[in-house]
C-alpha atoms as a PDB file:
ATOM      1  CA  UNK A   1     -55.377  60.603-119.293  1.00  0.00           C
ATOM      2  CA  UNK A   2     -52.028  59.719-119.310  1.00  0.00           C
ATOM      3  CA  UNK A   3     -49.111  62.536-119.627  1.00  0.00           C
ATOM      4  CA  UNK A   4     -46.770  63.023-122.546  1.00  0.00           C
ATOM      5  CA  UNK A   5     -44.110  61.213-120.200  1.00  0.00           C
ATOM      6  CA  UNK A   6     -46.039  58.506-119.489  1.00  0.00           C
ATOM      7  CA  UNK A   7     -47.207  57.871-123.303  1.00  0.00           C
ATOM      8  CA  UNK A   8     -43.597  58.225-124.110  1.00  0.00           C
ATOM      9  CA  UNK A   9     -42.151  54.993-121.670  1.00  0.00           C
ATOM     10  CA  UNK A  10     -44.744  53.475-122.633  1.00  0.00           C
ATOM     11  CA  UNK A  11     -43.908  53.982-126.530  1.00  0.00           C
ATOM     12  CA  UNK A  12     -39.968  53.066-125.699  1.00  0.00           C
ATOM     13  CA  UNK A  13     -40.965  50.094-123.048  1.00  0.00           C
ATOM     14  CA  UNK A  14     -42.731  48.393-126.233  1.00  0.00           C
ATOM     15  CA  UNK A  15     -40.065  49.483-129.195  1.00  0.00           C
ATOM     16  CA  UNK A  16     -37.823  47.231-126.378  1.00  0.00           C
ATOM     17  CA  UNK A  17     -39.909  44.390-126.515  1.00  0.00           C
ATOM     18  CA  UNK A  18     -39.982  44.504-130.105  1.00  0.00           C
ATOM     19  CA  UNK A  19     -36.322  44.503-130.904  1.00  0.00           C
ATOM     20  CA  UNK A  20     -35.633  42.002-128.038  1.00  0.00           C
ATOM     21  CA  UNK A  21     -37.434  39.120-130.423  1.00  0.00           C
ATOM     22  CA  UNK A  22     -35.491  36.465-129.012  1.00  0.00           C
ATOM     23  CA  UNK A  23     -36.921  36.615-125.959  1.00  0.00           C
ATOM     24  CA  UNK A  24     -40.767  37.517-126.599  1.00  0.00           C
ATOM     25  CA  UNK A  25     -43.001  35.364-128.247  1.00  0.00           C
ATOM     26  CA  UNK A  26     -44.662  36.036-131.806  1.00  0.00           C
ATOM     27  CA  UNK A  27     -48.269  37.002-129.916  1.00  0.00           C
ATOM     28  CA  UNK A  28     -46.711  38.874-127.832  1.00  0.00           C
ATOM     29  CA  UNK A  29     -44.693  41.035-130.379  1.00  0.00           C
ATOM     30  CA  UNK A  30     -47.616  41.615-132.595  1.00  0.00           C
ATOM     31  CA  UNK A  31     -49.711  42.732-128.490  1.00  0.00           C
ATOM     32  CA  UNK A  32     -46.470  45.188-127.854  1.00  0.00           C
ATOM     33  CA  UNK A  33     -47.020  46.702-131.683  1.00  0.00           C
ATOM     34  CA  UNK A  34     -50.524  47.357-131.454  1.00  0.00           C
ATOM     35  CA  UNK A  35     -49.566  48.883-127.455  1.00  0.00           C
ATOM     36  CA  UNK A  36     -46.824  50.851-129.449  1.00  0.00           C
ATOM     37  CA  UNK A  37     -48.897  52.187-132.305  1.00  0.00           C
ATOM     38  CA  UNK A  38     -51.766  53.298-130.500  1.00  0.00           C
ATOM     39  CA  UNK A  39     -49.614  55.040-127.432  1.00  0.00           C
ATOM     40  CA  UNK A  40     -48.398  57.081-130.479  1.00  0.00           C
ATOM     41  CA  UNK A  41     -51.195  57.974-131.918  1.00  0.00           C
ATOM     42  CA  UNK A  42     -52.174  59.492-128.574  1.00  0.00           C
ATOM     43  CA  UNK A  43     -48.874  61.398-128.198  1.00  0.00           C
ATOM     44  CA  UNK A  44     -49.747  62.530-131.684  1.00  0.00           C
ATOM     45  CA  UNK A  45     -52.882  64.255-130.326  1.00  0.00           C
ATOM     46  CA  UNK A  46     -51.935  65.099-126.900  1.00  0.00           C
ATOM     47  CA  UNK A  47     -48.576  66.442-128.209  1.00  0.00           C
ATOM     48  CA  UNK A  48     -50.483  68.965-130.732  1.00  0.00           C
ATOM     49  CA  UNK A  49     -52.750  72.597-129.421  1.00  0.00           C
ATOM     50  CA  UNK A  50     -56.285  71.913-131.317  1.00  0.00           C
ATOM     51  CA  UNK A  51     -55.971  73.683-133.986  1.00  0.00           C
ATOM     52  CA  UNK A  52     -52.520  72.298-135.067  1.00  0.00           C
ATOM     53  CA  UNK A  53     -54.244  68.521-134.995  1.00  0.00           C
ATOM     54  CA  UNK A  54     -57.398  69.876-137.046  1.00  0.00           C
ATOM     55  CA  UNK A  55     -55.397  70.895-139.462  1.00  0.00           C
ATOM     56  CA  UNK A  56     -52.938  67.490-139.906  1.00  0.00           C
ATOM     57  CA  UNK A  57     -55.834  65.678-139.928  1.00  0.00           C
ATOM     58  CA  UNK A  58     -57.701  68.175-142.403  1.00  0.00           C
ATOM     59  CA  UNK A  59     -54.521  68.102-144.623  1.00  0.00           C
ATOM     60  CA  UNK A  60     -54.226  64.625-144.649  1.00  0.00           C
ATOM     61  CA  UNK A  61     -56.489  64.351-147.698  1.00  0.00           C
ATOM     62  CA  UNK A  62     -53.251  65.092-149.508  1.00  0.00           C
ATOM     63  CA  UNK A  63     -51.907  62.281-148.532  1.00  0.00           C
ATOM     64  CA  UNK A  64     -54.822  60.107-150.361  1.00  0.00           C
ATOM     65  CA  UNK A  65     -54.447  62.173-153.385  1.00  0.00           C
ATOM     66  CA  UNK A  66     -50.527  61.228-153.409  1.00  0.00           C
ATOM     67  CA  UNK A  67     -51.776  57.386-152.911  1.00  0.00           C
ATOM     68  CA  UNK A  68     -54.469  57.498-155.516  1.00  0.00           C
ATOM     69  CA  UNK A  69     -52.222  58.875-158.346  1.00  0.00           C
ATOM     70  CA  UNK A  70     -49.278  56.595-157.644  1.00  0.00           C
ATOM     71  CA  UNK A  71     -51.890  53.537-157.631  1.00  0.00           C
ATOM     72  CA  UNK A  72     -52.715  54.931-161.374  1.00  0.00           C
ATOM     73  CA  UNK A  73     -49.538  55.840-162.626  1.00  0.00           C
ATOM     74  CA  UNK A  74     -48.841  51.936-161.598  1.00  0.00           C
ATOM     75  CA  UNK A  75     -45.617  53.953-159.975  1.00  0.00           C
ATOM     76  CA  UNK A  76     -44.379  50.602-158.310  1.00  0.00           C
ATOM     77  CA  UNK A  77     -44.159  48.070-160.589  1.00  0.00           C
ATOM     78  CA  UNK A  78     -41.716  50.932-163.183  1.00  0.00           C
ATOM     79  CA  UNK A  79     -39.264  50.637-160.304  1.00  0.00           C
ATOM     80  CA  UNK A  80     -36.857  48.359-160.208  1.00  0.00           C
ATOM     81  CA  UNK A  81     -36.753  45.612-157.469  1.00  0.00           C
ATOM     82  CA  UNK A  82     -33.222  46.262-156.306  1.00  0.00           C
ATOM     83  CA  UNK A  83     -32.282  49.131-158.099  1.00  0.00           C
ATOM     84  CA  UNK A  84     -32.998  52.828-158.337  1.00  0.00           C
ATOM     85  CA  UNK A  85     -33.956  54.673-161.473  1.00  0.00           C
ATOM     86  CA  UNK A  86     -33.862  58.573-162.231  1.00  0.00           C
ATOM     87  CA  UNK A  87     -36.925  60.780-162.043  1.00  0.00           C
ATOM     88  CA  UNK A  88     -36.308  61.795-166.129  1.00  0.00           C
ATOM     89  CA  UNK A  89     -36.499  57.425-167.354  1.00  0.00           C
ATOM     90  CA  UNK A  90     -39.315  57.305-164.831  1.00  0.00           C
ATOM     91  CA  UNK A  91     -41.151  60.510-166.562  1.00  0.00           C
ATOM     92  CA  UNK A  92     -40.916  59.074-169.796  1.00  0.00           C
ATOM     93  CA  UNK A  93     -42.461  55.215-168.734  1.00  0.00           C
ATOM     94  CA  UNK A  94     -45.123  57.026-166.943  1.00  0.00           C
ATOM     95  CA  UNK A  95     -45.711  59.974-169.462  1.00  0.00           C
ATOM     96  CA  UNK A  96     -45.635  62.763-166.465  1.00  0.00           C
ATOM     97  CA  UNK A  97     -43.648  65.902-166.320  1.00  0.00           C
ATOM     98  CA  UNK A  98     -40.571  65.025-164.569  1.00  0.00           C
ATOM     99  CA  UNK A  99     -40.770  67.836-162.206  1.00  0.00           C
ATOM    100  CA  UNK A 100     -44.762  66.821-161.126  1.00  0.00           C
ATOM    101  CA  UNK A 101     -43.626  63.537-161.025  1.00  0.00           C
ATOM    102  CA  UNK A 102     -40.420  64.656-158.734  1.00  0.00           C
ATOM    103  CA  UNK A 103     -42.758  66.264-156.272  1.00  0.00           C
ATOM    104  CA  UNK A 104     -45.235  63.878-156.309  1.00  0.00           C
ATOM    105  CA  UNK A 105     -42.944  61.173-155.437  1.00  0.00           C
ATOM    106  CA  UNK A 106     -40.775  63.151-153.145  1.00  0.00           C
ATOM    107  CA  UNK A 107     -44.072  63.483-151.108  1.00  0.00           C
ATOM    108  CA  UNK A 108     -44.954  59.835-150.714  1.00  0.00           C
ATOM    109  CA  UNK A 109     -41.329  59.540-149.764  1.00  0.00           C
ATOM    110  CA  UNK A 110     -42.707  61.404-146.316  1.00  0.00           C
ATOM    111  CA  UNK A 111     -45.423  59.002-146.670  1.00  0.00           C
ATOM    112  CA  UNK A 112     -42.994  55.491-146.174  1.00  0.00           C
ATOM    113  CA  UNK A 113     -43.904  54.897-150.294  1.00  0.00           C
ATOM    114  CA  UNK A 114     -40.365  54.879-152.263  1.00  0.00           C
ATOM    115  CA  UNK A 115     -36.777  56.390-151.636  1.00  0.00           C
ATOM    116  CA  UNK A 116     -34.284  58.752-152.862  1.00  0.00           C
ATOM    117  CA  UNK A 117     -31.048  56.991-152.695  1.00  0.00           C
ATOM    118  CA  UNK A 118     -29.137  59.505-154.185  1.00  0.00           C
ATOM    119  CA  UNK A 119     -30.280  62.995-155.890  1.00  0.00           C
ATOM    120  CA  UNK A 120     -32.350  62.687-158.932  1.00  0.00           C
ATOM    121  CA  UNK A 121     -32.915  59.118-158.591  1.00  0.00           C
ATOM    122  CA  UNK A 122     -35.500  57.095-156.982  1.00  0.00           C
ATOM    123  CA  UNK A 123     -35.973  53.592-155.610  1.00  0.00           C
ATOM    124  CA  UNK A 124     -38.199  51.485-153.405  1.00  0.00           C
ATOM    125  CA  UNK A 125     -39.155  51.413-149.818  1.00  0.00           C
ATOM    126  CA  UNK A 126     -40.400  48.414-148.315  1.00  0.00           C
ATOM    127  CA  UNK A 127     -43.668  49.481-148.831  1.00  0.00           C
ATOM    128  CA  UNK A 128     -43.505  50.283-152.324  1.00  0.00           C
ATOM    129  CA  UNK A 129     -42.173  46.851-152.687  1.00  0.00           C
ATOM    130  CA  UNK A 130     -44.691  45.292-151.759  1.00  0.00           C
ATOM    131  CA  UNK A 131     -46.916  47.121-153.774  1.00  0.00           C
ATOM    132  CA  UNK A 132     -44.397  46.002-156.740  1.00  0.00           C
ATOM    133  CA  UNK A 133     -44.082  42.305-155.722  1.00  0.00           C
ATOM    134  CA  UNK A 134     -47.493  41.465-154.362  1.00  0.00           C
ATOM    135  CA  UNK A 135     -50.319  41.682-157.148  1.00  0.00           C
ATOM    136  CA  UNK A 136     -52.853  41.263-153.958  1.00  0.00           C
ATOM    137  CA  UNK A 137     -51.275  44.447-151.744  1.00  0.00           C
ATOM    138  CA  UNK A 138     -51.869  46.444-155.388  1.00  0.00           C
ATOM    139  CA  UNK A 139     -55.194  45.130-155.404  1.00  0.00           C
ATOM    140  CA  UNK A 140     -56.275  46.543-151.830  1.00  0.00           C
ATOM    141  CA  UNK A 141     -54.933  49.436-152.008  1.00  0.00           C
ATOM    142  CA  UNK A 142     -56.563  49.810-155.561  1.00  0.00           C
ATOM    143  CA  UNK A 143     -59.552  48.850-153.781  1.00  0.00           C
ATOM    144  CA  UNK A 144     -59.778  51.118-150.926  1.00  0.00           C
ATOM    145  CA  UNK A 145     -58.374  53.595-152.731  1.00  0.00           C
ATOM    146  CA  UNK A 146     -60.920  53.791-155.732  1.00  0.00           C
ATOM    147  CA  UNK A 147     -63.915  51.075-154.709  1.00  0.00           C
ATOM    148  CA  UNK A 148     -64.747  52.352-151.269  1.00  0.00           C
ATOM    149  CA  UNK A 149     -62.614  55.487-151.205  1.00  0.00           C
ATOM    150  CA  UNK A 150     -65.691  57.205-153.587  1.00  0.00           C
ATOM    151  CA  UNK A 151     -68.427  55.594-151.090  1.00  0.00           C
ATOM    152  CA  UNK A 152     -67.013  57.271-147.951  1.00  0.00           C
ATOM    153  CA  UNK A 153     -67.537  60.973-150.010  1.00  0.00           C
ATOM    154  CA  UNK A 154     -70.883  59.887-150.421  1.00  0.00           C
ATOM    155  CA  UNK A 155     -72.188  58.680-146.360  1.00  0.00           C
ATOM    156  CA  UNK A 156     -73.396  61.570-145.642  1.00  0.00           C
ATOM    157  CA  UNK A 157     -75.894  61.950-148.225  1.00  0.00           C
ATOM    158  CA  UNK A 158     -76.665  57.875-147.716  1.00  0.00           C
ATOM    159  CA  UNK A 159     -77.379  58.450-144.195  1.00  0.00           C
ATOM    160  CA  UNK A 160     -79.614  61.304-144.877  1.00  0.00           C
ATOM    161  CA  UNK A 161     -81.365  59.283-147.756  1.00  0.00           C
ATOM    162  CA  UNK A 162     -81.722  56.152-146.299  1.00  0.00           C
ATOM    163  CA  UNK A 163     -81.960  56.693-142.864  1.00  0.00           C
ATOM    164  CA  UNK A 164     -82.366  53.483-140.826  1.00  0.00           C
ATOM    165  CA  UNK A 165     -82.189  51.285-143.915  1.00  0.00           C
ATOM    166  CA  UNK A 166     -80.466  47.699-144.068  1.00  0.00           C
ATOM    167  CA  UNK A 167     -80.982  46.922-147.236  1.00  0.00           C
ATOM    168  CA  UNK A 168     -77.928  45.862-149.507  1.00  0.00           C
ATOM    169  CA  UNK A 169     -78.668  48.309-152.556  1.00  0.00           C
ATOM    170  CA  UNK A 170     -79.277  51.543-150.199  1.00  0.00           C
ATOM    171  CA  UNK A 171     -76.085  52.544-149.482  1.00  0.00           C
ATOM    172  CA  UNK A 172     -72.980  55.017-150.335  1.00  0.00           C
ATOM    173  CA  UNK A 173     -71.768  52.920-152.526  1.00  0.00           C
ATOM    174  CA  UNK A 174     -75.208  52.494-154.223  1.00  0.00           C
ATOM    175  CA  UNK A 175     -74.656  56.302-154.617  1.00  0.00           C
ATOM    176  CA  UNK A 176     -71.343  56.738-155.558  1.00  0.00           C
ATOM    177  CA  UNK A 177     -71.759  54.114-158.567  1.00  0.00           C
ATOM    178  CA  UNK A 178     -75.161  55.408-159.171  1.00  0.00           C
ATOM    179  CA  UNK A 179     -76.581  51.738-159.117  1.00  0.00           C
ATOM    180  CA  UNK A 180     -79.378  49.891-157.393  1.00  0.00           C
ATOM    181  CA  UNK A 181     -77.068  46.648-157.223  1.00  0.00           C
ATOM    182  CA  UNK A 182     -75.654  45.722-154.066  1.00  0.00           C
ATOM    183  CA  UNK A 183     -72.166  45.618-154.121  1.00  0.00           C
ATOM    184  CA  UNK A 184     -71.890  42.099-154.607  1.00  0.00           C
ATOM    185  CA  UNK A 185     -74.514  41.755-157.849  1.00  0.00           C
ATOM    186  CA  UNK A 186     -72.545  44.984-159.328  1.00  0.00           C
ATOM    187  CA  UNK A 187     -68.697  43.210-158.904  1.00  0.00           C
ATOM    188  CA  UNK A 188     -70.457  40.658-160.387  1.00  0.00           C
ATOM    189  CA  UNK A 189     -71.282  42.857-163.714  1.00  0.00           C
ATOM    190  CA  UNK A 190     -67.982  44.546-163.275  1.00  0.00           C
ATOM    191  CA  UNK A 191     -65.493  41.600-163.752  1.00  0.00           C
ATOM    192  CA  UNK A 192     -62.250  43.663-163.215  1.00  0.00           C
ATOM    193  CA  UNK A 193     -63.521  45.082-160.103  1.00  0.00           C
ATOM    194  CA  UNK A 194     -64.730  42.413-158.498  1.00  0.00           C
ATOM    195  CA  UNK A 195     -60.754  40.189-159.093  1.00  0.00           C
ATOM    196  CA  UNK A 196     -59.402  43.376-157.534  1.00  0.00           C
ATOM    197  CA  UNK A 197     -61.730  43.293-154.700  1.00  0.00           C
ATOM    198  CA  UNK A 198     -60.482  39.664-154.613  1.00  0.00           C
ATOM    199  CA  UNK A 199     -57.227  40.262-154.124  1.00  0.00           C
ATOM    200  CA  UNK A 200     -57.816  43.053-151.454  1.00  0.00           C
ATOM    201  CA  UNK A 201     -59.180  40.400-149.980  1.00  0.00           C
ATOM    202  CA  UNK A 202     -56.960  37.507-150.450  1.00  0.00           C
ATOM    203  CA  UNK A 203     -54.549  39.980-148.530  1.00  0.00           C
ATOM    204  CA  UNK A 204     -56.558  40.911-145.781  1.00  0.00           C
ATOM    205  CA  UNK A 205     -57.225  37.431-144.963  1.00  0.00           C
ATOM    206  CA  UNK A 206     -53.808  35.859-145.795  1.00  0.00           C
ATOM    207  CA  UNK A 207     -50.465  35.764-143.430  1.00  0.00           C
ATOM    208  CA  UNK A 208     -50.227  39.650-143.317  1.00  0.00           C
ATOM    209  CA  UNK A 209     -53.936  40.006-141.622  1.00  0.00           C
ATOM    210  CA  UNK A 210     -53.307  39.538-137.795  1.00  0.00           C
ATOM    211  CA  UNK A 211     -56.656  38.179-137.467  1.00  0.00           C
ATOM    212  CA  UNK A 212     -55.725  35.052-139.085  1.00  0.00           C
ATOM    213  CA  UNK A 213     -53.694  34.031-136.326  1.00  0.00           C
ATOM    214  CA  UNK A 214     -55.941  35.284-134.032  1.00  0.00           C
ATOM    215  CA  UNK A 215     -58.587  32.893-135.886  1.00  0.00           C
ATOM    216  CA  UNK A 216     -56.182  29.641-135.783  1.00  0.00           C
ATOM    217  CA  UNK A 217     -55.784  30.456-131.569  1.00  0.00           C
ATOM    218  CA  UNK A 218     -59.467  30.896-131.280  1.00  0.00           C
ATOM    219  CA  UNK A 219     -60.823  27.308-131.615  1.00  0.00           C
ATOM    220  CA  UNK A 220     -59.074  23.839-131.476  1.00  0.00           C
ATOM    221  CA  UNK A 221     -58.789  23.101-134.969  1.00  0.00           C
ATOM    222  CA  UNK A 222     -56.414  20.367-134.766  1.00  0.00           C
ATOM    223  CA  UNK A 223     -58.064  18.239-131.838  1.00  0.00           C
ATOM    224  CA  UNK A 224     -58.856  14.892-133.043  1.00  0.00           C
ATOM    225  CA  UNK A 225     -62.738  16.366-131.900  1.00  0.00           C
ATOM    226  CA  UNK A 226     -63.045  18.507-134.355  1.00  0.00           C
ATOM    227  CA  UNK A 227     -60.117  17.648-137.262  1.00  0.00           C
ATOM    228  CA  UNK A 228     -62.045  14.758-139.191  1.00  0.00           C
ATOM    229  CA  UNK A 229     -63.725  14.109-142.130  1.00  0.00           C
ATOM    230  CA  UNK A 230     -67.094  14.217-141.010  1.00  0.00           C
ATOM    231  CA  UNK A 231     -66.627  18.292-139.690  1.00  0.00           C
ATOM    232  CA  UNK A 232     -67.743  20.606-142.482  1.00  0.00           C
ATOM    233  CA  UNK A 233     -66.627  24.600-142.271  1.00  0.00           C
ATOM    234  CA  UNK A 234     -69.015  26.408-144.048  1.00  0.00           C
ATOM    235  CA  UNK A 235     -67.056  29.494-145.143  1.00  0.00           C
ATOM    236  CA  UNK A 236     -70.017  32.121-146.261  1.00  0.00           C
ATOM    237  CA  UNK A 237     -68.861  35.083-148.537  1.00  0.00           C
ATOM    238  CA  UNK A 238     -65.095  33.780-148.170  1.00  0.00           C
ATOM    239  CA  UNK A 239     -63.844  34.789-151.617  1.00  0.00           C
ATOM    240  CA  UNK A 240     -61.128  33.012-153.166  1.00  0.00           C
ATOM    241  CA  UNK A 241     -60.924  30.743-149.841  1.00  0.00           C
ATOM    242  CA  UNK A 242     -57.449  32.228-148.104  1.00  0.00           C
ATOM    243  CA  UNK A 243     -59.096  31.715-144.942  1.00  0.00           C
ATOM    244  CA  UNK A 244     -60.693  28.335-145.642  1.00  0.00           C
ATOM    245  CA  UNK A 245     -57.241  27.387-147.149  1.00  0.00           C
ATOM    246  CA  UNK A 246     -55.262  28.892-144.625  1.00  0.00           C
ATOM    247  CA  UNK A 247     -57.026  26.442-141.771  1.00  0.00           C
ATOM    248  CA  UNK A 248     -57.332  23.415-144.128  1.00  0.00           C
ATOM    249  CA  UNK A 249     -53.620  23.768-144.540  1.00  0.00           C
ATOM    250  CA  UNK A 250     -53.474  24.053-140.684  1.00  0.00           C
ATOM    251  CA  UNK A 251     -55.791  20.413-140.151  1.00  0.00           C
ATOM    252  CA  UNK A 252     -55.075  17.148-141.595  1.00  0.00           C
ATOM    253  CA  UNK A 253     -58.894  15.943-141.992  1.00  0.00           C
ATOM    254  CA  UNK A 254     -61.238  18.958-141.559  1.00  0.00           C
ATOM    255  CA  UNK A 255     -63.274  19.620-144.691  1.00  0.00           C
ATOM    256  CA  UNK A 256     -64.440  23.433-145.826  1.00  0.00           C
ATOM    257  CA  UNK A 257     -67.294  25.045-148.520  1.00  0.00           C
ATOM    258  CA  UNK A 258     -66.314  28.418-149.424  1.00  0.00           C
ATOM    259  CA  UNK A 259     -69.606  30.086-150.506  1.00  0.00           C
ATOM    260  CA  UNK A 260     -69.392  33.458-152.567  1.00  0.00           C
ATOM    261  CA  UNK A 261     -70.554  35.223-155.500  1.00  0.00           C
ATOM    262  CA  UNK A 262     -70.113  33.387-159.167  1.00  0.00           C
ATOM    263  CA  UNK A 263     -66.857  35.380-159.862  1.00  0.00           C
ATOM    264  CA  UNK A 264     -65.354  34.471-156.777  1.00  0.00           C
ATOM    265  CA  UNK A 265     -65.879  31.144-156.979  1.00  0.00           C
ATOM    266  CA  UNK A 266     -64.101  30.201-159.994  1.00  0.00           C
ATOM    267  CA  UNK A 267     -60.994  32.311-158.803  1.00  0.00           C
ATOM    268  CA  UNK A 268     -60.927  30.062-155.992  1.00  0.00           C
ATOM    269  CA  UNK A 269     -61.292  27.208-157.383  1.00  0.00           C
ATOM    270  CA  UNK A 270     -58.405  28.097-159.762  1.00  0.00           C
ATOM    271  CA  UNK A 271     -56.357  29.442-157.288  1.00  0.00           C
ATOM    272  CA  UNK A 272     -56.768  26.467-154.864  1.00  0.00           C
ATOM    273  CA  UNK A 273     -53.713  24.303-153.953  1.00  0.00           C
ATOM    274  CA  UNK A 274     -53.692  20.981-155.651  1.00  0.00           C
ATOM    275  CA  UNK A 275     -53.146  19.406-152.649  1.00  0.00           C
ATOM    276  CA  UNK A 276     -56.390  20.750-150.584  1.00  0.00           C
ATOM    277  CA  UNK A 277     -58.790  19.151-153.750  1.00  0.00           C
ATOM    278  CA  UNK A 278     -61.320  17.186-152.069  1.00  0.00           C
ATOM    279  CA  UNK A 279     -60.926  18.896-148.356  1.00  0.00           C
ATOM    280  CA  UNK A 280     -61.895  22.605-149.804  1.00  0.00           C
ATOM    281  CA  UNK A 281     -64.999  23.112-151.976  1.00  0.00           C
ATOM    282  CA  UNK A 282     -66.411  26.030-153.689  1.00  0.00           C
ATOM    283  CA  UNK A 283     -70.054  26.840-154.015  1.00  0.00           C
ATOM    284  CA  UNK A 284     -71.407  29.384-155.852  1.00  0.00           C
ATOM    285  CA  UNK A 285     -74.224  31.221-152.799  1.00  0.00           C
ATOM    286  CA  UNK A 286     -75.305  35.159-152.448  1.00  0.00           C
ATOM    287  CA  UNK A 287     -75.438  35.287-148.344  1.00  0.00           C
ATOM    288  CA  UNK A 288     -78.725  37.206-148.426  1.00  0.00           C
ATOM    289  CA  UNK A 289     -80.614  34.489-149.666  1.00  0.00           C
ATOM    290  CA  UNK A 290     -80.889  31.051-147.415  1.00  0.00           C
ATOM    291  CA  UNK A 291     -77.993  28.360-147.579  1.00  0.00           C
ATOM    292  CA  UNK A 292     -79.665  25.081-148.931  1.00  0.00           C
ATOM    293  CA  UNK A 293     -77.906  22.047-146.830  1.00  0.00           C
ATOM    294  CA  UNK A 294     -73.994  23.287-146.855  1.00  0.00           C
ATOM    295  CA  UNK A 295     -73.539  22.008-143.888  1.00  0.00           C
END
């Protein structure tokens, strides 16, 4: 186990590497900010008696309620840009009590979510931003928040009920929406769900998701082997197609089928880049059932 010291150089020898960009290559940076985050994550517990970590991680729940309401309240996008605006205009656009919505939002300041520029006023954070400038970012975090957020209340009770189950429509989230659809068939009769759950995970999947890259190093897309007409990527339960899009973007030749759920499908196919027409197809497949001849 190593010592508070120790997790400490550790923390500062990648925060180094970090800021030192111009000499450290873009894999490398995002290797020194996982090293970073997780040395202080252990400093966080091995810098805490037990009871005093219990309870942060006890009290955290506050922090989802603070999350949750500001995802309802649509706090972001009544902030301006570049700006800052005072708690008493904000009240009024949001129809909250300025001095709730003071404290609410003086919380998820702790939290990285907004600012306080100057008393009385608030503006954005980076974060917040986001949340303001990226319809997707609102979408996962609506998502997670209120989609899988009620399903992780109800596990316990699903593994009690279910036991060693696999099926799709015995779950938590079978129990938490009180259906017997899996949660694909039920986005499906839910249309405004399942875009959000889209979005979520159009960001996941898109630049910001580490994985992509990860992806892309993986496997020689581009060798003249693999990057021709004639080499079909069958993407199964891919969404809108960010991935798929994301590697045909990558190749010159390579062709992909992005198989998902009927909603899905015509997002993607009306979110797809004119240019990748032809090289990315949609196809409209539930991936419990067997593919017929995709590729």
């Amino acid at each position: 186990m190593p010592s508070l010291t120790e997790l400490a150089r550790e923390i500062l020898r990648n925060a180094e590497l970090i800021e030192d960009t111009n000499t450290i290559s873009s894999p490398d940076v995002g290797e020194a900010r996982i090293a970073l985050l997780n040395a202080t994550h252990r400093l966080t517990i091995e810098a805490q008696p037990p009871t005093s970590y219990l309870f942060s991680q006890l009290w955290s729940i506050t922090d989802t309620f603070a999350l949750r309401t500001i995802y309802a309240l649509k706090l972001p996008q009544h902030v301006p840009h570049a700006d800052s605006i005072p708690y008493s205009t904000l009240s009024t656009l949001v129809g909250v009590p300025v001095d709730k919505l003071t404290r609410l939002i003086r919380y998820a300041v702790t939290l990285g979510f907004f600012t306080e520029p100057t008393p009385s006023h608030v503006a954005h954070s980076d974060t917040s931003r986001l949340l303001a400038t990226n319809p997707d970012a609102f979408d996962a975090m609506g998502m997670i928040l209120n989609e899988l957020g009620p399903a992780t209340h109800a596990f316990p009770d699903a593994l009690t009920r279910f036991g060693t189950s696999e099926e799709p429509n015995e779950t938590a989230y079978n129990i938490a929406n009180k259906t017997d659809l899996g949660i694909y068939d039920f986005l499906a009769q839910n249309p405004e769900r399942g875009r959000r759950f889209g979005g979520a995970m159009r960001l996941f999947s898109g630049d910001g998701g580490s994985y992509i890259q990860q992806l892309l190093s993986a496997f020689p897309w581009t060798s003249p082997t693999h990057d021709r007409e004639d080499f079909v990527v069958v993407d199964v339960g891919g969404g809108h197609g960010s991935v798929s899009v994301k590697l045909a973007e990558t190749t010159k030749s390579m062709r992909f089928v992005v198989q998902d759920m009927a909603p899905q499908v015509q997002e993607g196919r009306r979110l797809l880049p004119e240019k990748l027409e032809g090289r990315v197809e949609f196809q409209v497949h539930d991936f419990f059932h067997r593919a017929k001849g995709a590729g």
